[in-house]
Protein backbone atom coordinates (compact mmCIF):
# COMPACT_ATOMS: atom_id res chain seq x y z
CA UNK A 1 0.00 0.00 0.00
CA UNK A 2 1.30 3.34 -0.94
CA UNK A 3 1.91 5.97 1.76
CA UNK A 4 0.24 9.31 1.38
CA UNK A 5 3.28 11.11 1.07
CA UNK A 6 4.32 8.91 -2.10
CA UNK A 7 1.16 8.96 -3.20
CA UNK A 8 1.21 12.65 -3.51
CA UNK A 9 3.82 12.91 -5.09
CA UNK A 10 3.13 10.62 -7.96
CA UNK A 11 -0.27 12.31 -8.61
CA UNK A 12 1.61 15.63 -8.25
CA UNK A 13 4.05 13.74 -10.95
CA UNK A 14 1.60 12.68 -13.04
CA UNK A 15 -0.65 16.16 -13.59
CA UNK A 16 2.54 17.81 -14.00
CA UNK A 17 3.38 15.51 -17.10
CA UNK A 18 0.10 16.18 -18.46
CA UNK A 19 1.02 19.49 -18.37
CA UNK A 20 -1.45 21.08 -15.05
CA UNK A 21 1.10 21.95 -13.29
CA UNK A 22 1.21 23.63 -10.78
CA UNK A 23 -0.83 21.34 -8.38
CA UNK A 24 0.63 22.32 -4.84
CA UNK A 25 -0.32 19.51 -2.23
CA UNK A 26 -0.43 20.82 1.38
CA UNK A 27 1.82 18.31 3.56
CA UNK A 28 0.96 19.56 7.34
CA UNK A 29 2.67 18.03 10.66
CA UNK A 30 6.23 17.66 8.63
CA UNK A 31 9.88 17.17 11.06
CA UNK A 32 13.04 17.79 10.05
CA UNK A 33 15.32 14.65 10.06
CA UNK A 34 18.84 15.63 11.18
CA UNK A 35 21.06 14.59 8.70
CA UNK A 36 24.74 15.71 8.38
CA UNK A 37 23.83 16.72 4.36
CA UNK A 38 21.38 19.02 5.48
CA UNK A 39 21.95 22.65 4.21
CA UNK A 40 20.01 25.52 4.06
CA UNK A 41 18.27 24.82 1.40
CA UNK A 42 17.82 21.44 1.32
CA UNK A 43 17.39 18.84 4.22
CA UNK A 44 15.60 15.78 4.95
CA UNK A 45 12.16 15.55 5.98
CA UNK A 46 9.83 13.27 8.08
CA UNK A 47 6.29 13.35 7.07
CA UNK A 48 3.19 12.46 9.33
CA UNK A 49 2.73 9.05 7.73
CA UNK A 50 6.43 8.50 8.60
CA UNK A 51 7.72 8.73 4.70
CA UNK A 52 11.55 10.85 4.54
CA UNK A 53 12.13 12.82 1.77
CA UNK A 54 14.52 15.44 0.67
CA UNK A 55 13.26 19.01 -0.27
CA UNK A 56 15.06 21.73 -1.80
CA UNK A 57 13.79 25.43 -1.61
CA UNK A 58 12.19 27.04 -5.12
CA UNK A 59 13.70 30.37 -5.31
CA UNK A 60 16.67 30.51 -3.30
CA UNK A 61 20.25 29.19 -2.93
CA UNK A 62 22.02 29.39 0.16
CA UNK A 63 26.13 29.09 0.48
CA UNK A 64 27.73 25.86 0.08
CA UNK A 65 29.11 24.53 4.02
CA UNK A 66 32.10 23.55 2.65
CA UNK A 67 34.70 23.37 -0.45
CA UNK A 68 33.90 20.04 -2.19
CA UNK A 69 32.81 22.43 -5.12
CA UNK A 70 34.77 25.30 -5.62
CA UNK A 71 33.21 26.38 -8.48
CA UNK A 72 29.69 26.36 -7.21
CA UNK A 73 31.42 28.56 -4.12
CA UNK A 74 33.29 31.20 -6.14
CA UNK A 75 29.72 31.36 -8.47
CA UNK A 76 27.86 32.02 -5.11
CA UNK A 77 30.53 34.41 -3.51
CA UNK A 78 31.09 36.67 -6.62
CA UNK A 79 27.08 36.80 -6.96
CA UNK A 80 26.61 37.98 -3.09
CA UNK A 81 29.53 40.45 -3.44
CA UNK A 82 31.86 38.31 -1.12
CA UNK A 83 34.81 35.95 -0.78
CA UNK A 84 34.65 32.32 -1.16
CA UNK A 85 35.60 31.65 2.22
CA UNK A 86 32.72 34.18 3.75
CA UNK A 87 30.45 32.22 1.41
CA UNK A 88 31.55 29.08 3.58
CA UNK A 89 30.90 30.84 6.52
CA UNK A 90 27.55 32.14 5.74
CA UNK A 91 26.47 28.78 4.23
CA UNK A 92 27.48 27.48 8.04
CA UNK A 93 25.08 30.16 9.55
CA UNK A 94 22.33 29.42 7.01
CA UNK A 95 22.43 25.68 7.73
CA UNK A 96 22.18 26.65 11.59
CA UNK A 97 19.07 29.05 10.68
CA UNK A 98 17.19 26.83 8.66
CA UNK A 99 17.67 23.74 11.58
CA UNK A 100 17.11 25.78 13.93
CA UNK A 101 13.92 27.35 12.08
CA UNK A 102 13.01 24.06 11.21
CA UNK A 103 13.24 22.11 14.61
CA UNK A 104 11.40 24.26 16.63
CA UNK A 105 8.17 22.58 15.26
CA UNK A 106 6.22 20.98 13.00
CA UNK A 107 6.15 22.69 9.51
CA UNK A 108 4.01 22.71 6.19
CA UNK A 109 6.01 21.65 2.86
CA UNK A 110 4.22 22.69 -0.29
CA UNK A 111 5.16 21.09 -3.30
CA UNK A 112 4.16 19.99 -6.89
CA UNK A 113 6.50 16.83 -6.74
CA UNK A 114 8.73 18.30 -9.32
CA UNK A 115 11.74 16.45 -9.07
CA UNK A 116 15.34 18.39 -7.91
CA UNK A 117 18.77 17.31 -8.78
CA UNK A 118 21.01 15.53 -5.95
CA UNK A 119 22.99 12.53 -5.21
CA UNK A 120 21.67 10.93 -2.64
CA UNK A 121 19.87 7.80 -3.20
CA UNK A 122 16.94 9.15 -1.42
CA UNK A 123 14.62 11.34 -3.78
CA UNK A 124 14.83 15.05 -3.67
CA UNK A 125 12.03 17.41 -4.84
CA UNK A 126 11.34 21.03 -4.80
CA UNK A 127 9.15 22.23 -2.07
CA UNK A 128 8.29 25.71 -0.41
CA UNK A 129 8.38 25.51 3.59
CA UNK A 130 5.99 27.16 5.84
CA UNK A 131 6.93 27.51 9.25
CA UNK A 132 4.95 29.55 12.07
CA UNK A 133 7.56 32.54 11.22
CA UNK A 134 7.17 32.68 7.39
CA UNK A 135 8.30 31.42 4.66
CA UNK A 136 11.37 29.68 5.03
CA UNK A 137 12.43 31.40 1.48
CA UNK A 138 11.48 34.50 2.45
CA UNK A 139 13.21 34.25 6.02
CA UNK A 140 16.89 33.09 4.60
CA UNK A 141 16.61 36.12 2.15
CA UNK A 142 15.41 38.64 4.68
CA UNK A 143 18.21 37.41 7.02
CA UNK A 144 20.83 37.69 4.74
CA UNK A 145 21.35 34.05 3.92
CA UNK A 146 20.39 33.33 0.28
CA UNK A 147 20.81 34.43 -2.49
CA UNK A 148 17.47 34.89 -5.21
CA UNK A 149 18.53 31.81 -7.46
CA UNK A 150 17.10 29.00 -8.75
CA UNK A 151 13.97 27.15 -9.89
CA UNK A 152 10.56 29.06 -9.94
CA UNK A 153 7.19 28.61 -10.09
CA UNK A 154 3.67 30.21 -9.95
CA UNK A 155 3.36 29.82 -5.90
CA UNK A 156 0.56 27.90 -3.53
CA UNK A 157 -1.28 31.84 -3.37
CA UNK A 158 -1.44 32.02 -7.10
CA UNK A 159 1.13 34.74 -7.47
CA UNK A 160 3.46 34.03 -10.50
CA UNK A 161 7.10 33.64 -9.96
CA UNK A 162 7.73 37.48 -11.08
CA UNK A 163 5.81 38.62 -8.27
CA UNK A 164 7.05 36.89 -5.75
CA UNK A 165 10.82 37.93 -7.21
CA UNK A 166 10.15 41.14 -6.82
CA UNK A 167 8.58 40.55 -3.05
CA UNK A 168 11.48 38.47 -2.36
CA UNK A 169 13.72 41.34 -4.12
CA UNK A 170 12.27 44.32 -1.82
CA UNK A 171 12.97 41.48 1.16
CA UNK A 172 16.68 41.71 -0.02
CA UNK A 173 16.60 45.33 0.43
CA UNK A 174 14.99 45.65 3.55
């Protein structure tokens, strides 16, 4: 018998093949799984039926913890205006704020099981994270943590992925 986690996700698969996307499924009552991968924006994840999955934030890209990719580092640095070894540093403090963020409660992933790149064996998809502060997007940004980068979508509220750029953009600024 399929979970409902999994089984989300492979509807979510299936309508966005047949080209309805997006379809954002609510998953309420979510943990994060501690799990020395885990980044800021992208970390395991317990659902309420027990299923762990990956998820990795639309929208934003936080620093890389450490050097295995110096390329990705130097691209991250020279696009927030810093040094490669401040990115390191400031991927360190957005891993802490997004466990941190993350562990002090249950959580809300949305997501239209769109599949994200990664090498773990476990599957990874793209998600947005609600947590009783915010948007866990939003919250990296408007701490200084991330950088606007990376896949986008019309979101859950209906606004397209301009809009929410530019809200994420006066964030930024703020």
């Amino acid at each position: 018998m399929l979970s409902r986690s999994l089984l989300i996700l492979l509807l979510s698969t299936s309508l966005a093949l047949a080209g309805a996307l997006p379809v954002w499924q609510k998953l309420e009552g979510c943990q994060l799984v501690k799990n020395k991968w885990n980044d800021g924006d992208s970390f395991h994840v317990k659902t309420p039926d027990g299923e762990e999955f990956i998820y990795r934030l639309y929208f934003v890209d936080t620093p890389e913890t450490d050097s295995r990719f110096p390329a990705r580092v130097a691209d991250q640095a020279a696009d927030m205006g810093i040094t490669p070894d401040q990115a390191l540093k400031l991927g360190k403090k957005a891993t802490e704020f997004t466990t941190k963020t993350l562990g002090s409660g249950p959580f809300t992933i949305w997501t239209c099981g769109q599949k994200a790149l990664g090498s773990s064996k476990l599957q990874r998809w793209y998600g947005m994270i609600e947590t009783k502060d915010g948007w866990l997007d939003q919250l990296l940004v408007k701490n200084g943590l991330a950088r606007i980068h990376g896949k986008r979508i019309t979101v859950p509220d209906g606004r397209t992925s301009r809009e929410y750029l530019d809200d994420l953009g006066r964030l930024e600024k703020n």
